[in-house]
C-alpha atoms as a PDB file:
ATOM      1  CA  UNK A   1       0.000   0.000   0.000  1.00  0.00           C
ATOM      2  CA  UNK A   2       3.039   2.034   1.135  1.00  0.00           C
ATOM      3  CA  UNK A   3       4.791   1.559  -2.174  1.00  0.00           C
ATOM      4  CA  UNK A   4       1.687   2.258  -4.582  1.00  0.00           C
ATOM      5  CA  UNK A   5       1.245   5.523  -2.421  1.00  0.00           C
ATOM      6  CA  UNK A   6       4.510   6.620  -3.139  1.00  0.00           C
ATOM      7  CA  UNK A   7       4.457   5.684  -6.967  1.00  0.00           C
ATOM      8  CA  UNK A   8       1.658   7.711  -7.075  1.00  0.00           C
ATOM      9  CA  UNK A   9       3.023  10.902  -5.312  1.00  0.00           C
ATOM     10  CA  UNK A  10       5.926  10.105  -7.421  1.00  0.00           C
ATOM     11  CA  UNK A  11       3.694  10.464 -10.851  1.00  0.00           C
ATOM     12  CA  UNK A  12       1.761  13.235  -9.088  1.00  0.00           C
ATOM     13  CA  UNK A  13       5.420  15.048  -8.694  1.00  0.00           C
ATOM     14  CA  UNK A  14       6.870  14.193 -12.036  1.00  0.00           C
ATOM     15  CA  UNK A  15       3.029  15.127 -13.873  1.00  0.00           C
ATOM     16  CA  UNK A  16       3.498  18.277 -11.836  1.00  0.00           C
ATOM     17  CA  UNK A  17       7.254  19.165 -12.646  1.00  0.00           C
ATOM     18  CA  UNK A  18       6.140  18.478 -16.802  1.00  0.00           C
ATOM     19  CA  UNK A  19       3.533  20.886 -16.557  1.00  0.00           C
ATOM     20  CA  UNK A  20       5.332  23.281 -14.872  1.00  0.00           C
ATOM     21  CA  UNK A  21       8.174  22.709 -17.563  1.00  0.00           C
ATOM     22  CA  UNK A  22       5.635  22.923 -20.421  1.00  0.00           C
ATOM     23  CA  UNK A  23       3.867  25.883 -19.237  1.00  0.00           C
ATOM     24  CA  UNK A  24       7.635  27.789 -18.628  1.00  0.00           C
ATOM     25  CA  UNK A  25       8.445  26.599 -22.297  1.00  0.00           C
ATOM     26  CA  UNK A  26       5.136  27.887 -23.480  1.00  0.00           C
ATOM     27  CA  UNK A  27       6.212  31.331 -21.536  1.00  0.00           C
ATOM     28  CA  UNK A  28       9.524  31.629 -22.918  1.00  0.00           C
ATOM     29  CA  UNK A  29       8.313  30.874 -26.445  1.00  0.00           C
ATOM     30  CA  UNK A  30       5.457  34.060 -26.046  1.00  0.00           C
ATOM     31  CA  UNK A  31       8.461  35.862 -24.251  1.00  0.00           C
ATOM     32  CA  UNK A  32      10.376  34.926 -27.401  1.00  0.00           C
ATOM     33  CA  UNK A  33       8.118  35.755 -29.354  1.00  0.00           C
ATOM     34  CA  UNK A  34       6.759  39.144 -28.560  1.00  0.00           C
ATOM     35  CA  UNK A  35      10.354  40.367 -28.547  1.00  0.00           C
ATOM     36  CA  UNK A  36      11.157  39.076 -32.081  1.00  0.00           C
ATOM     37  CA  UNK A  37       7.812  41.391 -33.031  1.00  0.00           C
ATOM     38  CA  UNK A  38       8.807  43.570 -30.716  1.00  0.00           C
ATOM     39  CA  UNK A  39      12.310  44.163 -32.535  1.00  0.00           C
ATOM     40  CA  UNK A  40      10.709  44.106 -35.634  1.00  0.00           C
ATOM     41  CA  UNK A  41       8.338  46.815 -34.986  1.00  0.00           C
ATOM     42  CA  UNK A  42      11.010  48.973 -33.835  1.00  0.00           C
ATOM     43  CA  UNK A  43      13.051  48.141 -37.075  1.00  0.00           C
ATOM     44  CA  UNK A  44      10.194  49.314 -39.540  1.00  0.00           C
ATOM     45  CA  UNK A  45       9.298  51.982 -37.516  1.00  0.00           C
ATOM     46  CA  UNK A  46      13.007  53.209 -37.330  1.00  0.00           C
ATOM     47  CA  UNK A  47      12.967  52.419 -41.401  1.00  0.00           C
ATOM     48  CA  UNK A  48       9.781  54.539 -41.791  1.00  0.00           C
ATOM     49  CA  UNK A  49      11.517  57.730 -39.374  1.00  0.00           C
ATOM     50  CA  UNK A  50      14.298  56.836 -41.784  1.00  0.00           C
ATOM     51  CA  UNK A  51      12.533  57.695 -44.914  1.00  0.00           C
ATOM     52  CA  UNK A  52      10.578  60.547 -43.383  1.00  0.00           C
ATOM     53  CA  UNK A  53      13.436  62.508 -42.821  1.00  0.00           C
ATOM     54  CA  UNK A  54      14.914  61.403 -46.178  1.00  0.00           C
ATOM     55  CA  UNK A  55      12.160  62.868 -47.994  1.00  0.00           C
ATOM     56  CA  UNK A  56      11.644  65.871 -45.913  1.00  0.00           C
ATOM     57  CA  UNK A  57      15.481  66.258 -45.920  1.00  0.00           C
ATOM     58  CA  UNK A  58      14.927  65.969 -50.076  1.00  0.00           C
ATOM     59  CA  UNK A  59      12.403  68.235 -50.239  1.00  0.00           C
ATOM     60  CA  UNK A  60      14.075  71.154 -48.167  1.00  0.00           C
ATOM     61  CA  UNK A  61      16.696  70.688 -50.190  1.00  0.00           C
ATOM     62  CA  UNK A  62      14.777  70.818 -53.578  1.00  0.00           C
ATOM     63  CA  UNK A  63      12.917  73.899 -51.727  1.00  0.00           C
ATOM     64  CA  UNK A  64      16.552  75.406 -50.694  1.00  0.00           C
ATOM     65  CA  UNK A  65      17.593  74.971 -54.426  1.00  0.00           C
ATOM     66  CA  UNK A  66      14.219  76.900 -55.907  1.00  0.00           C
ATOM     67  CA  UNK A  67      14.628  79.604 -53.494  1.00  0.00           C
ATOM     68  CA  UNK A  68      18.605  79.789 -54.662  1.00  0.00           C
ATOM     69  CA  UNK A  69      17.249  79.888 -58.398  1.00  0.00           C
ATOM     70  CA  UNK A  70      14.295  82.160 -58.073  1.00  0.00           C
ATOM     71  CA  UNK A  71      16.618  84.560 -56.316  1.00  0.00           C
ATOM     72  CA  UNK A  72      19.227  84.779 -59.172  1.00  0.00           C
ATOM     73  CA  UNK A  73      16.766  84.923 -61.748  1.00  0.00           C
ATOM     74  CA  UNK A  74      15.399  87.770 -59.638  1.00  0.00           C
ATOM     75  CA  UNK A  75      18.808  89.793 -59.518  1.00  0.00           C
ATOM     76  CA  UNK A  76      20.114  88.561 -62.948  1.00  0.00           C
ATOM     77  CA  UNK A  77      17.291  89.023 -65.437  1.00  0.00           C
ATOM     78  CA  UNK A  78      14.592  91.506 -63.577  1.00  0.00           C
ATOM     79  CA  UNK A  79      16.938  93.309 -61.606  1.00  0.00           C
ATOM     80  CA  UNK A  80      19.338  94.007 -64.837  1.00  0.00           C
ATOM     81  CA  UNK A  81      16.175  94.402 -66.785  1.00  0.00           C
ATOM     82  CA  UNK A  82      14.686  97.064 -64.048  1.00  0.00           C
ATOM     83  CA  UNK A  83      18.391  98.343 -63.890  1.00  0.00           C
ATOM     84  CA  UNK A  84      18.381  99.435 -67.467  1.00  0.00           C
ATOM     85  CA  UNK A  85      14.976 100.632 -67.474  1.00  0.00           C
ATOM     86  CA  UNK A  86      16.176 103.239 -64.395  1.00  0.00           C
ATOM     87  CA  UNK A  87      18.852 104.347 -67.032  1.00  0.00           C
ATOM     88  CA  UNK A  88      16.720 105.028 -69.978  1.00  0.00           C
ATOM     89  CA  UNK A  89      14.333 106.979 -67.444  1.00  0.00           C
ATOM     90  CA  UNK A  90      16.976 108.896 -65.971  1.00  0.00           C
ATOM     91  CA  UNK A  91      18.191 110.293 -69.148  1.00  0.00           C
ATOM     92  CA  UNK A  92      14.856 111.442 -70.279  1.00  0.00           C
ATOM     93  CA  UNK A  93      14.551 115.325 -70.805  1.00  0.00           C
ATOM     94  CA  UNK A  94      12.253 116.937 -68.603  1.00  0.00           C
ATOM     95  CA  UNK A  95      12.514 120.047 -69.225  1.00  0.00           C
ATOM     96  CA  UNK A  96      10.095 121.146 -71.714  1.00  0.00           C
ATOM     97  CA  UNK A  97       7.038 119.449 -69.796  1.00  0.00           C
ATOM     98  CA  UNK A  98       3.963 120.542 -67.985  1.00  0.00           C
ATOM     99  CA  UNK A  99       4.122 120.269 -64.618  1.00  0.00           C
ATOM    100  CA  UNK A 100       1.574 117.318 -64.640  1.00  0.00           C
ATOM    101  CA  UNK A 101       3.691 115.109 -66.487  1.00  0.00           C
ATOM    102  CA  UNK A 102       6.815 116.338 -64.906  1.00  0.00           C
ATOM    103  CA  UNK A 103       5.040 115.278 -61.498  1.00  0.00           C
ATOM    104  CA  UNK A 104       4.109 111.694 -62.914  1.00  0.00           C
ATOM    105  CA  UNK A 105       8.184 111.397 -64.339  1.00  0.00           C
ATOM    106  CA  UNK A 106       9.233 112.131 -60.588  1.00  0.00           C
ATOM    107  CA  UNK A 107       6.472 109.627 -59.039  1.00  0.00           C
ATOM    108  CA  UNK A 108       7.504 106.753 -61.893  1.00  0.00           C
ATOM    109  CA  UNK A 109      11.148 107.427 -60.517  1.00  0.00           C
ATOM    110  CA  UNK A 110      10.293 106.803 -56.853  1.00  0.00           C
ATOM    111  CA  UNK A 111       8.423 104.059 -57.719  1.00  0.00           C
ATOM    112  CA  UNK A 112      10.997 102.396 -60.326  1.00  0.00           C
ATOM    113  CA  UNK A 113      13.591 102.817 -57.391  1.00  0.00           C
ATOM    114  CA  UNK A 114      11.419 101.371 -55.113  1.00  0.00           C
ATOM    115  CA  UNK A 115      10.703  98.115 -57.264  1.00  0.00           C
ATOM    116  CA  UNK A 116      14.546  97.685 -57.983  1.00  0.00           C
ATOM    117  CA  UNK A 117      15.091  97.809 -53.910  1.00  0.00           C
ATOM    118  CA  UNK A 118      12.597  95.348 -53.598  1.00  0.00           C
ATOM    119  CA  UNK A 119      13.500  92.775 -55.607  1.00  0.00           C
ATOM    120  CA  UNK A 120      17.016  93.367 -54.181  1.00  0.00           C
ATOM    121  CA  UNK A 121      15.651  92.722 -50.946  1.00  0.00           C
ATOM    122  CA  UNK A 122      13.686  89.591 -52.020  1.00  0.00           C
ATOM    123  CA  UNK A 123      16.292  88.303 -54.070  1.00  0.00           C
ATOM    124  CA  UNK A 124      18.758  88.489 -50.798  1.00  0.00           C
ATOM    125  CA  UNK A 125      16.213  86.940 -48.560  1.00  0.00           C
ATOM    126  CA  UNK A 126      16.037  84.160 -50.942  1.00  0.00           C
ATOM    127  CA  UNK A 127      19.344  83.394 -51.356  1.00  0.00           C
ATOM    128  CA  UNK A 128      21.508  82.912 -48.227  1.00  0.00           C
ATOM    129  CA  UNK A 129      24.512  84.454 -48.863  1.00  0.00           C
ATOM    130  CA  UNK A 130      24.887  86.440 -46.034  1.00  0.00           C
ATOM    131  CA  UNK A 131      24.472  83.117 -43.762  1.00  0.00           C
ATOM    132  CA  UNK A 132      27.171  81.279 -45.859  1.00  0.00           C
ATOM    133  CA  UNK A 133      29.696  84.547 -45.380  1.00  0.00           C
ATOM    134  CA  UNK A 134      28.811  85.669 -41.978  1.00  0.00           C
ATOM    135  CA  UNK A 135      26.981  82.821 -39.707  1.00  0.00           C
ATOM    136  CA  UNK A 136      23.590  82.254 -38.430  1.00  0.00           C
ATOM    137  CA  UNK A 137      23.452  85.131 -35.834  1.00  0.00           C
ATOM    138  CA  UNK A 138      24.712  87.517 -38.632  1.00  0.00           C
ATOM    139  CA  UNK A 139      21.889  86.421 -40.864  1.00  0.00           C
ATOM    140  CA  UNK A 140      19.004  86.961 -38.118  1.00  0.00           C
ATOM    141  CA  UNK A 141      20.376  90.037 -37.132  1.00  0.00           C
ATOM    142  CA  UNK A 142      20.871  91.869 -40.339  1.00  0.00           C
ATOM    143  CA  UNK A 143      16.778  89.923 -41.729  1.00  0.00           C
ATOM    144  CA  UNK A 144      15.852  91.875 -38.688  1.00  0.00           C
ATOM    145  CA  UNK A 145      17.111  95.031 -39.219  1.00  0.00           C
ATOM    146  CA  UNK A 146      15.609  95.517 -42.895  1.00  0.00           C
ATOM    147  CA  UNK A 147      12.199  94.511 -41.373  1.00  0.00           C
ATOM    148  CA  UNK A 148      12.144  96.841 -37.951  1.00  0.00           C
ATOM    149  CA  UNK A 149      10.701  99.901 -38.109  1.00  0.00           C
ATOM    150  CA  UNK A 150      11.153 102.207 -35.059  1.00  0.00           C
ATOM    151  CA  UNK A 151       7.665 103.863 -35.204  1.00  0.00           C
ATOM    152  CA  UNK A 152       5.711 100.677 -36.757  1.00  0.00           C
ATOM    153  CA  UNK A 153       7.848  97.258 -35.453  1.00  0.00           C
ATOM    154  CA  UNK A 154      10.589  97.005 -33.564  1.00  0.00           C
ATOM    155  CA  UNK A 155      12.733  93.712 -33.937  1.00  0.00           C
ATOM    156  CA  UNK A 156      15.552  93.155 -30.930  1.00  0.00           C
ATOM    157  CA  UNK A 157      17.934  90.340 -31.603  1.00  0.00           C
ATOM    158  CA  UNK A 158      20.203  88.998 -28.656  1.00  0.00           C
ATOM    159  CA  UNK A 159      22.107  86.357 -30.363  1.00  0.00           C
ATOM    160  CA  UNK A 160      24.929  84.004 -27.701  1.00  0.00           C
ATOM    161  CA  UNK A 161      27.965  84.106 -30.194  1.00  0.00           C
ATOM    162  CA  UNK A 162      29.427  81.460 -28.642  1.00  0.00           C
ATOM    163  CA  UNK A 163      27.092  79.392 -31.414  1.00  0.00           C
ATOM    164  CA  UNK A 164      29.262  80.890 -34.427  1.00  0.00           C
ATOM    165  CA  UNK A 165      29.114  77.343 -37.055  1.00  0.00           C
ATOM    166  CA  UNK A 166      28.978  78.761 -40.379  1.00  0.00           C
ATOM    167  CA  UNK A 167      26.383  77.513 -43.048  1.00  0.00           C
ATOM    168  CA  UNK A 168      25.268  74.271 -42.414  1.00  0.00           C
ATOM    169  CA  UNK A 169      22.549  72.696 -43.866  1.00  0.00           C
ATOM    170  CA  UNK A 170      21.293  73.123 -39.985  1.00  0.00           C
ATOM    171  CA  UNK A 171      21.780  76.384 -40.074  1.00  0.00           C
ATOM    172  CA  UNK A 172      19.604  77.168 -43.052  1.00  0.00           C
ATOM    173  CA  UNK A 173      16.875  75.787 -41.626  1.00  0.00           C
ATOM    174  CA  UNK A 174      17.115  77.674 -38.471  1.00  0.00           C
ATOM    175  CA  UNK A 175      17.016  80.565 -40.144  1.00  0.00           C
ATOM    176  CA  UNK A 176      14.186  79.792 -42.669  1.00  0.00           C
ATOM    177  CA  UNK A 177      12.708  78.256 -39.655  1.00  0.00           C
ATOM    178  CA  UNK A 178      13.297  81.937 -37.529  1.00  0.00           C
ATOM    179  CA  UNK A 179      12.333  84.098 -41.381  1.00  0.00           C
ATOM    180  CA  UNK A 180       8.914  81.894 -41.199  1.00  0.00           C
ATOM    181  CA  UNK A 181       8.043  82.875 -37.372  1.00  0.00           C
ATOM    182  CA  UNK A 182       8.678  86.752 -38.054  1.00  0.00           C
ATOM    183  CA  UNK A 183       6.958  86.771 -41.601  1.00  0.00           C
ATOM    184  CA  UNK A 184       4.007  85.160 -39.547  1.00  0.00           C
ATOM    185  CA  UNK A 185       4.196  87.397 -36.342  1.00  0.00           C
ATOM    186  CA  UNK A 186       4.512  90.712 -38.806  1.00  0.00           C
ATOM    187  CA  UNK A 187       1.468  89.848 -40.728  1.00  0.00           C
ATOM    188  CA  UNK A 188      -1.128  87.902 -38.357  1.00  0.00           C
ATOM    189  CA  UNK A 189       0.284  88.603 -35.080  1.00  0.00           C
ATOM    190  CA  UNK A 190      -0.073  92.665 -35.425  1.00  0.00           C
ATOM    191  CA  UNK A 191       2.813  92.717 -33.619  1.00  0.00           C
ATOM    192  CA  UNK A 192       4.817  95.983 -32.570  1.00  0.00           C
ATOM    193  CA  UNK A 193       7.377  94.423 -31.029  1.00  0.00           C
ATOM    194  CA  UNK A 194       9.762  91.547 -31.234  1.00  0.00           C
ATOM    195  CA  UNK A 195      12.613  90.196 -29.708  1.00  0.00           C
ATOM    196  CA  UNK A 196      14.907  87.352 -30.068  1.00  0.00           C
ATOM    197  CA  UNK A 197      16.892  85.703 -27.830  1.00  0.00           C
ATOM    198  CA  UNK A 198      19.063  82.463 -28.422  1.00  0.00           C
ATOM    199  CA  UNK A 199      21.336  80.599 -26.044  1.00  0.00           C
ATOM    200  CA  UNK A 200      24.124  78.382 -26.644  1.00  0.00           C
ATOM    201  CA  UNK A 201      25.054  75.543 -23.483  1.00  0.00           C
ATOM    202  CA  UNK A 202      25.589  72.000 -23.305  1.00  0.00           C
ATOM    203  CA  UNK A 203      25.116  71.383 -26.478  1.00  0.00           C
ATOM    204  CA  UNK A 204      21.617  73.241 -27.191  1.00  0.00           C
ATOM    205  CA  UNK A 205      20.689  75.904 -29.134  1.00  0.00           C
ATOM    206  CA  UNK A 206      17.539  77.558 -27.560  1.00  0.00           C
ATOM    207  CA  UNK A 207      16.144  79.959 -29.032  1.00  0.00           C
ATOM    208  CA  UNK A 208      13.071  82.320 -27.539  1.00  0.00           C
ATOM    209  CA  UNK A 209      10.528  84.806 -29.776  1.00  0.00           C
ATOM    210  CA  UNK A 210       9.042  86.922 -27.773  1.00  0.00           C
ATOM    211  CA  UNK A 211       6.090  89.870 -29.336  1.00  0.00           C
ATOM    212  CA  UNK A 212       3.527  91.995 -27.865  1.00  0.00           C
ATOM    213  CA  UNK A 213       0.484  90.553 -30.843  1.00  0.00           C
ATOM    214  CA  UNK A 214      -1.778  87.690 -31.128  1.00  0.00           C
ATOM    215  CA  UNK A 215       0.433  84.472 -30.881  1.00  0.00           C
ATOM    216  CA  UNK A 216      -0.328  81.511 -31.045  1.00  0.00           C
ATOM    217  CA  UNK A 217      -0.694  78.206 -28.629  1.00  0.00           C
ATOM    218  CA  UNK A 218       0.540  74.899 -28.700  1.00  0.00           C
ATOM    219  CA  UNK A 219      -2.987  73.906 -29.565  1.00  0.00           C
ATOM    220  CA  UNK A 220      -3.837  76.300 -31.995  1.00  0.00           C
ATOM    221  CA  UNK A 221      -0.653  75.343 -33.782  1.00  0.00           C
ATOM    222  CA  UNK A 222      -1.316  71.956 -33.673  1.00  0.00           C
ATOM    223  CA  UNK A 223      -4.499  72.498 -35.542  1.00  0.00           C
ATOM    224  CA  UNK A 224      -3.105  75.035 -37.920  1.00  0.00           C
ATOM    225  CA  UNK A 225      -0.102  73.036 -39.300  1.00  0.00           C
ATOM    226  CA  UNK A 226      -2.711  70.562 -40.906  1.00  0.00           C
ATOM    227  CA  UNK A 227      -4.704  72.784 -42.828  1.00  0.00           C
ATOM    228  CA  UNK A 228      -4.253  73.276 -46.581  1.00  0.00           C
ATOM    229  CA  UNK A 229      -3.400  76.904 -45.923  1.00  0.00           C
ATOM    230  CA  UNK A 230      -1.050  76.333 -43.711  1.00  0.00           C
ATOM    231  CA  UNK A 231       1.932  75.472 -45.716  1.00  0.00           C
ATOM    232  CA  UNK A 232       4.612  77.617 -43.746  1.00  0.00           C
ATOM    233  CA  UNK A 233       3.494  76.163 -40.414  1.00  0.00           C
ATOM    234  CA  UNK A 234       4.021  73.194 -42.406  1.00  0.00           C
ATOM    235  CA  UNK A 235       7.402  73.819 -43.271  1.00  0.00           C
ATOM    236  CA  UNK A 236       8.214  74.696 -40.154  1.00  0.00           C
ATOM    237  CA  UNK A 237       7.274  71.429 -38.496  1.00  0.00           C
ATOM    238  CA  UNK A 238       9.666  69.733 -41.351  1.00  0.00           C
ATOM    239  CA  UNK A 239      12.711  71.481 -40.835  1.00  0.00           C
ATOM    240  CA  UNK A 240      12.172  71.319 -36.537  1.00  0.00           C
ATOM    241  CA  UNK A 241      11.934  67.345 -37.470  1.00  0.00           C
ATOM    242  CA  UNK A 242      14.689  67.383 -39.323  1.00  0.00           C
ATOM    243  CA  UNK A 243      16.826  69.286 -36.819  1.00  0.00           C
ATOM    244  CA  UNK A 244      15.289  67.022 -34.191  1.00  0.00           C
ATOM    245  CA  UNK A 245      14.522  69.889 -32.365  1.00  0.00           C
ATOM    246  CA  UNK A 246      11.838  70.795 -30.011  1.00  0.00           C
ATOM    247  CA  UNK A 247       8.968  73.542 -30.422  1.00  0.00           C
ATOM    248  CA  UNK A 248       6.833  75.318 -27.882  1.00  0.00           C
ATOM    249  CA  UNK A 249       4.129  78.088 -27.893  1.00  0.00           C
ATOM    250  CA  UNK A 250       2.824  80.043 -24.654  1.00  0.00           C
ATOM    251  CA  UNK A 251       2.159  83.140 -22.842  1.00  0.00           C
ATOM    252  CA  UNK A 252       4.359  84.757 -20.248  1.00  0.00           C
ATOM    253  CA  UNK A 253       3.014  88.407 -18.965  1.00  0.00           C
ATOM    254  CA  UNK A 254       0.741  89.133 -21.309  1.00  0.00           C
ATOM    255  CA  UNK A 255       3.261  88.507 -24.568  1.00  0.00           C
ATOM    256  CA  UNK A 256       3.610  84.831 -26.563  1.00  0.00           C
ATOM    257  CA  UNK A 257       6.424  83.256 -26.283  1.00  0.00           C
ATOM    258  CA  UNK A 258       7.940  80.756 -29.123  1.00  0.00           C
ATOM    259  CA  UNK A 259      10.654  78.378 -27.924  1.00  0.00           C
ATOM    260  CA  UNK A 260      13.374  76.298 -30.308  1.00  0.00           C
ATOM    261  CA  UNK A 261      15.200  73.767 -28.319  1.00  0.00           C
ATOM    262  CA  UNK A 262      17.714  72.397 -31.055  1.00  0.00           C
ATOM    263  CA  UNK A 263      21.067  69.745 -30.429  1.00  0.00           C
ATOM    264  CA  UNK A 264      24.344  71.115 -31.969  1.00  0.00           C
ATOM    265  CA  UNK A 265      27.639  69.910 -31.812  1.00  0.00           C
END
């Protein structure tokens, strides 16, 4: 009786210690398992960040290279063309005219003069010349000073020159990305003024936009950058991917505040 009592406490054990050994099998298999998917998930997911930045990458590039084009086109055929207009109309012979149509010959001049310093000024903030001789914080600083206007806008920019690289492909988009923020401020904000700070430690590049207008918040952004009319938000939101940088909207003491949070080396 003894021995069939132990024969069955031994099956009992040995049933037991299979179980257990099949059901720690089956564990390690799902284990297994869910980490192979696991892995693989991660591996298509880095593939697809991959290509997103490749073709954002692409087209700021292909975007970089219009601008380039555009701007020389701009300064080599209309600005010559305007150019040589300006010297026909300068060596017309007033002085035989009424003084109606002398009036109108002064008014085309201003406005001839005008429309060669504008496409000047287009054609240079097209083309980023200035950034590839001079460095980011050059740049900002002399975009800001052809837009502020003591009695209409006023544009500060406090620049850390301790960030001083000089034309990177990074750079170009922080400054497209800083041109896109001050276009917007200048004509939705109704901003009178604007000031720019940037900070260079540990290996960050923040920069703050501060204005007295109507800003924007994190939400509102968020919905705007999806819209079909909302292609420079859009743009914006590439080239911060791209720098893997991070953006932020709020309100500090009555003004909105834009923050850039960008790695450098």
């Amino acid at each position: 009786m003894n021995q069939e009592t132990n024969d069955i406490r031994f099956l009992l054990v040995v049933g037991i210690a299979a179980m257990l050994m099949l059901f720690i099998s089956l564990l390690l298999i799902f284990i297994f398992t869910q980490r192979k998917k696991l892995q693989y998930q991660n591996q298509v997911q880095n593939l697809h960040d991959i290509q997103k930045n490749q073709l954002i990458e692409a087209a700021i590039r292909s975007e970089e290279i219009e601008r380039h084009r555009i701007a020389e086109e701009l300064h080599d055929e209309i600005g010559a063309i305007l150019g040589t207009a300006s010297l026909h109309f300068y060596n017309v012979v007033m002085e035989d005219c009424d003084d109606q149509s002398q009036m109108l010959y002064q008014k085309g001049r201003v406005l001839l003069d005008d429309g060669i310093s504008k496409i000047r000024s287009i054609s240079h903030n097209l083309h980023s010349s200035i950034l590839q001789e001079f460095g980011l914080n050059e740049a900002i600083t002399h975009f800001c000073s052809k837009l502020g206007n003591e009695s209409l806008l006023k544009i500060t920019a406090n620049l850390d020159n301790r960030y001083s690289t000089r034309a990177s492909q990074n750079d170009i988009s922080i400054y497209r990305i800083i041109q896109e923020f001050i276009n917007n401020i200048t004509k939705h904000a109704k901003a009178s003024e604007i000031i720019i700070n940037s900070t260079c430690v540990n290996k960050h590049l923040d920069i703050n936009i501060t204005h007295n207008g109507n800003g924007l918040t994190q939400n509102h952004f968020e919905e705007l950058r999806f819209k079909k009319d909302g292609l420079g938000l859009k743009n914006i939101q590439n080239r911060v991917i791209l720098l893997n940088a991070q953006l932020g909207f709020s309100q500090q003491s009555g003004n909105f505040l834009i923050t850039i949070s960008i790695p450098v080396e």
